[in-house]
PDB file of N, CA and C in Angstrom:
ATOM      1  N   UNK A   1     127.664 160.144 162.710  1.00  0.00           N
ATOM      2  CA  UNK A   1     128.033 160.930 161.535  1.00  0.00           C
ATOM      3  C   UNK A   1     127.636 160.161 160.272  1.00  0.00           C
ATOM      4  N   UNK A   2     127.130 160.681 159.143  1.00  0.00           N
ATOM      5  CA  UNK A   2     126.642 160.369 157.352  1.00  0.00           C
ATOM      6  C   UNK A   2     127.983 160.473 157.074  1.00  0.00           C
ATOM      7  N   UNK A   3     127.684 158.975 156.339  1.00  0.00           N
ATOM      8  CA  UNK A   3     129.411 159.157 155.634  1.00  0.00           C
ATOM      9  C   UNK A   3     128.192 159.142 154.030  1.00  0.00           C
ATOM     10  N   UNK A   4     128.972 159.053 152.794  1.00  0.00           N
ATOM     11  CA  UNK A   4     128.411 158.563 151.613  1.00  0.00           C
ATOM     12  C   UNK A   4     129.933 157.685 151.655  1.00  0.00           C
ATOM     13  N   UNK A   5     129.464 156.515 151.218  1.00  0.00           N
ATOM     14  CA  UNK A   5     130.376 155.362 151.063  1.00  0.00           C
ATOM     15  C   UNK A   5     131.167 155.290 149.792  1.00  0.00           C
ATOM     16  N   UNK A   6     132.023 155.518 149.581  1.00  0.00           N
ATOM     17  CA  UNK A   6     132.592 154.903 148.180  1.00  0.00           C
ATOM     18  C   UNK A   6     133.680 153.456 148.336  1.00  0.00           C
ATOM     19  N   UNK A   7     133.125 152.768 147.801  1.00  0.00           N
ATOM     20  CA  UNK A   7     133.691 151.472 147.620  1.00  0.00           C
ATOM     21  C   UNK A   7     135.096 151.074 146.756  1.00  0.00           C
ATOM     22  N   UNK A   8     135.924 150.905 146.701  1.00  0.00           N
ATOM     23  CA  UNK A   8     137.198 150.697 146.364  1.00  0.00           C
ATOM     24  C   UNK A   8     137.637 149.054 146.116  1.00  0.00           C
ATOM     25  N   UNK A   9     138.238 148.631 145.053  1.00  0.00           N
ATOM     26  CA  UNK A   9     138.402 147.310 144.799  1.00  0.00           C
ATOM     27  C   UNK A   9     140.253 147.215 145.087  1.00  0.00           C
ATOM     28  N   UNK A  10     140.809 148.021 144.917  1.00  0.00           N
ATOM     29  CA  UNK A  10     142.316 147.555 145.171  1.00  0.00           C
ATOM     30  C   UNK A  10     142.525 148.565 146.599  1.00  0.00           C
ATOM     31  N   UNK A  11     143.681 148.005 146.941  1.00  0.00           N
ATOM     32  CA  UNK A  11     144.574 148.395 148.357  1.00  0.00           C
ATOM     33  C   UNK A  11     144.258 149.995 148.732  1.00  0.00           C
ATOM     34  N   UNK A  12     144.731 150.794 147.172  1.00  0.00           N
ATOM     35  CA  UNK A  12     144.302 152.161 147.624  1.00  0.00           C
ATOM     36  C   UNK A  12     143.513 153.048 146.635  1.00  0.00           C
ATOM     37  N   UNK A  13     143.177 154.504 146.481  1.00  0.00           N
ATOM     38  CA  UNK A  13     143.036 155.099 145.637  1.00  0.00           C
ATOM     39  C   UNK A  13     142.964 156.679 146.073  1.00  0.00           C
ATOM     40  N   UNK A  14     143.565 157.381 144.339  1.00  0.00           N
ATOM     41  CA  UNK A  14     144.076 158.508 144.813  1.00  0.00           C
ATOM     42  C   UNK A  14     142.701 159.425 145.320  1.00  0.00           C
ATOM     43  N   UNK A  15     142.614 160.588 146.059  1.00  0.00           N
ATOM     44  CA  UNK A  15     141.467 161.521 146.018  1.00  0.00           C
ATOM     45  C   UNK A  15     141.383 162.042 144.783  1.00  0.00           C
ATOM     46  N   UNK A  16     142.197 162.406 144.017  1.00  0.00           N
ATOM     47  CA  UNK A  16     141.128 162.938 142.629  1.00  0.00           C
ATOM     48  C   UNK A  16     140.322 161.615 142.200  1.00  0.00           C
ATOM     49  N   UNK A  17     140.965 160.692 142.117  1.00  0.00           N
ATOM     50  CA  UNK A  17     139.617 159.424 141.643  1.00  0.00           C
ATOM     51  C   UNK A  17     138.476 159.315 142.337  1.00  0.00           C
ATOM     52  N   UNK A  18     138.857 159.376 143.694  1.00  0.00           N
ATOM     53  CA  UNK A  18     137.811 158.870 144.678  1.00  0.00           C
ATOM     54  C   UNK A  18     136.495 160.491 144.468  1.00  0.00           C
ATOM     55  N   UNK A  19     137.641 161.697 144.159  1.00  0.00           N
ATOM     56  CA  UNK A  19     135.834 162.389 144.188  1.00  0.00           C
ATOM     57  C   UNK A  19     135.265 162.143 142.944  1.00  0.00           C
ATOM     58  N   UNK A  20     136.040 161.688 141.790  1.00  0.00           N
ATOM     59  CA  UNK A  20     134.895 161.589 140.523  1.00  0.00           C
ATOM     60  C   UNK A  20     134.246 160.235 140.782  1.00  0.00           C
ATOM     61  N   UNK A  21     135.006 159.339 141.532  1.00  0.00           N
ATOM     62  CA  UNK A  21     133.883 157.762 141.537  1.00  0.00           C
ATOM     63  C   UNK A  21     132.831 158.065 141.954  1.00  0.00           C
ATOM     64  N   UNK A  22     133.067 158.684 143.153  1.00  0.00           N
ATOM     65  CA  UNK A  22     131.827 159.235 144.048  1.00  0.00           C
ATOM     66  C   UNK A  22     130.901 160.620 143.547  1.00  0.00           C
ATOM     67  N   UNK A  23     130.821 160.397 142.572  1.00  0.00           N
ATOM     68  CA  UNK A  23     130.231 161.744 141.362  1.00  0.00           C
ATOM     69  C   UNK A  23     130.079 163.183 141.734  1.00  0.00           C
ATOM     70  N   UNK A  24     130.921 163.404 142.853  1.00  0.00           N
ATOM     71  CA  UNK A  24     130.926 165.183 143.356  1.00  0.00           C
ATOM     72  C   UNK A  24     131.280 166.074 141.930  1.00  0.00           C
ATOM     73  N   UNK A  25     131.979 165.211 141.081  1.00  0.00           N
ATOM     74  CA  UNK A  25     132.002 166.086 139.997  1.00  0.00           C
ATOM     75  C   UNK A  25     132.822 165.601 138.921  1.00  0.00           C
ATOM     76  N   UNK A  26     132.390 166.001 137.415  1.00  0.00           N
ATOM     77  CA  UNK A  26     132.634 165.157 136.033  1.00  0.00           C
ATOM     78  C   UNK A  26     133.941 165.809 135.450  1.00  0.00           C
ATOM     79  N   UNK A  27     134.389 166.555 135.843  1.00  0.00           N
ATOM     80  CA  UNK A  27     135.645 166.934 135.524  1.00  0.00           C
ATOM     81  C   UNK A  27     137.145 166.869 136.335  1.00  0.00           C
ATOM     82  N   UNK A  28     138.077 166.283 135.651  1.00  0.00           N
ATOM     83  CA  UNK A  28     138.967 165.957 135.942  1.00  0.00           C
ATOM     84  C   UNK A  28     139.787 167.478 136.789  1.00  0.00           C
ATOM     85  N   UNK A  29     139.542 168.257 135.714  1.00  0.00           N
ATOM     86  CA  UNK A  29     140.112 169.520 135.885  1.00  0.00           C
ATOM     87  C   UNK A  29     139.525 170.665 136.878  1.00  0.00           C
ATOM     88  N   UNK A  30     138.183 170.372 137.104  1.00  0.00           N
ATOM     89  CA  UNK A  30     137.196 170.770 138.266  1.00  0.00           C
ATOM     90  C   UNK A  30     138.173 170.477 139.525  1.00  0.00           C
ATOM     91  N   UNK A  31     137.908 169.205 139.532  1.00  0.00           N
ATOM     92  CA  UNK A  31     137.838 168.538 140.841  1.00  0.00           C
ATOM     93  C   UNK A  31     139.564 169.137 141.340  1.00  0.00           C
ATOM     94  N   UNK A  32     140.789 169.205 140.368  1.00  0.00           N
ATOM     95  CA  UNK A  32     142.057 169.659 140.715  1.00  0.00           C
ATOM     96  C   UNK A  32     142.252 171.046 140.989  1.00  0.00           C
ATOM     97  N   UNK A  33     141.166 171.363 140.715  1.00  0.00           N
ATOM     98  CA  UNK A  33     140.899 173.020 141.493  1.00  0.00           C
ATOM     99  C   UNK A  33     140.248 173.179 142.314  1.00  0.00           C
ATOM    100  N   UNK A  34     139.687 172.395 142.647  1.00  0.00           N
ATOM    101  CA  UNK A  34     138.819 172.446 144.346  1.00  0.00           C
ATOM    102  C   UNK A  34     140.081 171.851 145.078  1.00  0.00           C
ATOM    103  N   UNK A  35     140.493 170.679 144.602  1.00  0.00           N
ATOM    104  CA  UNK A  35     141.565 170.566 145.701  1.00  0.00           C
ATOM    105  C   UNK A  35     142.917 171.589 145.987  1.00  0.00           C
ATOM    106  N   UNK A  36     143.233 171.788 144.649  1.00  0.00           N
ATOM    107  CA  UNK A  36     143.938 173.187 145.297  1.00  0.00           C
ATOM    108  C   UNK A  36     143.640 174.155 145.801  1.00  0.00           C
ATOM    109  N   UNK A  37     142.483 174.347 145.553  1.00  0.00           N
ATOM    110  CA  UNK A  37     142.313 175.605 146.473  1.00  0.00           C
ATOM    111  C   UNK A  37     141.967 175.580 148.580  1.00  0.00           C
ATOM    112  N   UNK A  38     141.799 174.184 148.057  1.00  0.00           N
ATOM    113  CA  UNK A  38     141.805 173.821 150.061  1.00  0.00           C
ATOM    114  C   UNK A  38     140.704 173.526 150.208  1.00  0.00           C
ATOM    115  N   UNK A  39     140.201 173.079 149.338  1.00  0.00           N
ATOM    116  CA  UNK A  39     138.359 173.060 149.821  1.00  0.00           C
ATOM    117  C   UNK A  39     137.985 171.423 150.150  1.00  0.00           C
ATOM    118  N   UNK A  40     138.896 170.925 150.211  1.00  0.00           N
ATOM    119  CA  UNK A  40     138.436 169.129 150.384  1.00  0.00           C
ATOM    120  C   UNK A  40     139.718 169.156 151.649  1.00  0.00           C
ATOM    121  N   UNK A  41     138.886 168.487 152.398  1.00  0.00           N
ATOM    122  CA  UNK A  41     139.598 168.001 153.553  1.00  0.00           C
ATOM    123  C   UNK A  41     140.111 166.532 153.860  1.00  0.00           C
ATOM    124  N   UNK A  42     141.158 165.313 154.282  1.00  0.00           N
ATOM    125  CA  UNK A  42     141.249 164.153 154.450  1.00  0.00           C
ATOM    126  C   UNK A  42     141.318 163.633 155.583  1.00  0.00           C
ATOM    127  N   UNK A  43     140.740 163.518 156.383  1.00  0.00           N
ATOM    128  CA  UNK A  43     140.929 162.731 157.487  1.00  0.00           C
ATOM    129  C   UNK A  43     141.230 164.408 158.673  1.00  0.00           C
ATOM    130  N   UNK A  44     140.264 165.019 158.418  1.00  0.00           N
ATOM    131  CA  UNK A  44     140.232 166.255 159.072  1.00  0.00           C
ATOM    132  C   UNK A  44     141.526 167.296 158.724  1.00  0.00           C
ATOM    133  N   UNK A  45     141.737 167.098 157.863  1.00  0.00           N
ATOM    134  CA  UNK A  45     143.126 168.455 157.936  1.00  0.00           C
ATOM    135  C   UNK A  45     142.632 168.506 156.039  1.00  0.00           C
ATOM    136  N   UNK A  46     143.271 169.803 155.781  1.00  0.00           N
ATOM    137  CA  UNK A  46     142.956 170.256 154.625  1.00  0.00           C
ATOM    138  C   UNK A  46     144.027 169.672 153.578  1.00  0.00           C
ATOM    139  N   UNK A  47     143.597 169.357 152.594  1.00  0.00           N
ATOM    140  CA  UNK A  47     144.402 168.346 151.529  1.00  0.00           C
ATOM    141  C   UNK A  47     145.035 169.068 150.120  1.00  0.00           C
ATOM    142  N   UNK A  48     146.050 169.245 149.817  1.00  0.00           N
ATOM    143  CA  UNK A  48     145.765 170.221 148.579  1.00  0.00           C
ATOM    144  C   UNK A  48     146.496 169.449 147.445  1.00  0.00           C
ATOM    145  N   UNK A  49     146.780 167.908 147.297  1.00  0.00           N
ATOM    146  CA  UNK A  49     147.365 167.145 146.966  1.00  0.00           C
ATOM    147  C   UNK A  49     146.554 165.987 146.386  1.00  0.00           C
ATOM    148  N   UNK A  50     146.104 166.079 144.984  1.00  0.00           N
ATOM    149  CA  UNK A  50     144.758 165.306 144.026  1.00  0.00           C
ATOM    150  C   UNK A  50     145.226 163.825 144.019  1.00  0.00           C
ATOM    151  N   UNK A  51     146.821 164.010 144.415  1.00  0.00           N
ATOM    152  CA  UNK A  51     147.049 162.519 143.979  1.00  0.00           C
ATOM    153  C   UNK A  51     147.068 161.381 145.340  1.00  0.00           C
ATOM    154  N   UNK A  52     146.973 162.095 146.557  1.00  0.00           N
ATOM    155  CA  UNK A  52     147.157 161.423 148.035  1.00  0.00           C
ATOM    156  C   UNK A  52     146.095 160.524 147.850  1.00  0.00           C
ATOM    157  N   UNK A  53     147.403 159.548 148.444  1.00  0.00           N
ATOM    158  CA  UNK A  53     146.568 157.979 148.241  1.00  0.00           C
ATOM    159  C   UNK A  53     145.631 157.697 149.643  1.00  0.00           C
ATOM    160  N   UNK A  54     144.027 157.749 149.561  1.00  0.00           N
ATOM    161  CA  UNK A  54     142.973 157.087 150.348  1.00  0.00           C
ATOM    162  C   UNK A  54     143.144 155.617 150.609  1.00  0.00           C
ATOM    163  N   UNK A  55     143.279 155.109 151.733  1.00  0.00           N
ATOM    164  CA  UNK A  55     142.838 153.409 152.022  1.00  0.00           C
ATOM    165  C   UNK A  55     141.851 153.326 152.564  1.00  0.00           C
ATOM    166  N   UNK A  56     141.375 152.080 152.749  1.00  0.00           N
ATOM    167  CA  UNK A  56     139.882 151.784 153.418  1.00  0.00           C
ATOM    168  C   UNK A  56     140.029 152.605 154.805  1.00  0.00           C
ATOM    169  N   UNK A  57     138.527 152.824 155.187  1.00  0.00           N
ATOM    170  CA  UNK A  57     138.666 153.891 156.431  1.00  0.00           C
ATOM    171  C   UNK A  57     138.933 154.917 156.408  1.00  0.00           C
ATOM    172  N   UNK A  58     139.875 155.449 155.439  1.00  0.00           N
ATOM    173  CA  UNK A  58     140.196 157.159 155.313  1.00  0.00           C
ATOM    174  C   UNK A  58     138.297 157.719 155.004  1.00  0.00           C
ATOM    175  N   UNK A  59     138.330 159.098 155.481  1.00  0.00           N
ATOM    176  CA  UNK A  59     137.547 159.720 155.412  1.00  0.00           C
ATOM    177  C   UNK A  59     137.839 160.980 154.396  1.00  0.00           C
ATOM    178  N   UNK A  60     137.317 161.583 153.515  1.00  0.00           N
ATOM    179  CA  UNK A  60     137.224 162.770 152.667  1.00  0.00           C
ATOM    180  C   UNK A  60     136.085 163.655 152.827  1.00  0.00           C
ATOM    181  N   UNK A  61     136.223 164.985 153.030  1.00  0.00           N
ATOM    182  CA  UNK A  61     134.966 166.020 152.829  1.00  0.00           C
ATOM    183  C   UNK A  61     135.344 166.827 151.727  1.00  0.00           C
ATOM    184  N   UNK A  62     134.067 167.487 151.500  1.00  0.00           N
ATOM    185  CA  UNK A  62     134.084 168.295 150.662  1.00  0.00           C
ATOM    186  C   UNK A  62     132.487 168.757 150.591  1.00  0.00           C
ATOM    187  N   UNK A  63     132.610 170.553 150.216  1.00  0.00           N
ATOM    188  CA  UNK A  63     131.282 171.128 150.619  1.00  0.00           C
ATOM    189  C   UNK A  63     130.350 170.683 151.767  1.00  0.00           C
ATOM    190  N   UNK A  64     130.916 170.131 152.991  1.00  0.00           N
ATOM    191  CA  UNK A  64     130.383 169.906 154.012  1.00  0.00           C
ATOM    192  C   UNK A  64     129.256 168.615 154.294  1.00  0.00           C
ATOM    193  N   UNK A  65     129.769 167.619 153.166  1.00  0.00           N
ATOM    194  CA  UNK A  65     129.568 166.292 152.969  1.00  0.00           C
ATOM    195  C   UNK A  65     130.992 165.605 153.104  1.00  0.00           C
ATOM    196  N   UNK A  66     130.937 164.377 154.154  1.00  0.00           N
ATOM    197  CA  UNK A  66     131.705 163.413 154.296  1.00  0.00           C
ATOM    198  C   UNK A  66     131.495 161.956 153.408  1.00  0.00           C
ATOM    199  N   UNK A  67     133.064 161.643 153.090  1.00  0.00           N
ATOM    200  CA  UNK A  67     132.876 160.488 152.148  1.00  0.00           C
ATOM    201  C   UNK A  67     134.196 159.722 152.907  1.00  0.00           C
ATOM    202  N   UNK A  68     133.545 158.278 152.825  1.00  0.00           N
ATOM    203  CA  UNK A  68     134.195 157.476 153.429  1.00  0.00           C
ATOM    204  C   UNK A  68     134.542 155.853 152.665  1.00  0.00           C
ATOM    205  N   UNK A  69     136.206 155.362 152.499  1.00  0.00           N
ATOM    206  CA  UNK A  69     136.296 154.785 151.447  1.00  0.00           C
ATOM    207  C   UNK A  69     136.505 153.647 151.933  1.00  0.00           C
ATOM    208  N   UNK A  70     135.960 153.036 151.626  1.00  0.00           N
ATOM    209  CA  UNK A  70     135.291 151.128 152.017  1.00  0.00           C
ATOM    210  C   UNK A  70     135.754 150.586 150.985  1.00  0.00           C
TER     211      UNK A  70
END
């Protein structure tokens, strides 16, 4: 499986950060409407929660690209 890697410097970080680090998209307010609406998945189950904290190894999709946080 293609992950796209996003790299992380402290213990954790939330998914709304992790999709703008990883540049899926420049708006803060974008990105909290894709996740509410169910369209980003975490670790295979659907996520509707911008602030759920990612650790290394968690996996994120979205539009049928996987991102994986190292």
């Amino acid at each position: 499986m293609e992950y796209i890697e996003v790299a992380i410097r402290d213990e954790f970080i939330r998914l709304g950060q992790a999709m703008k680090l990883a540049g899926i998209l420049d708006s803060g307010s974008d990105i909290k409407y894709e996740i509410l609406d169910g369209n980003v998945e975490v670790n295979g189950e659907v996520e509707e929660r911008r602030g759920r904290k990612l650790h290394k190894g968690d996996v994120f999709r979205y539009a049928g690209q996987d991102y994986k946080i190292v």
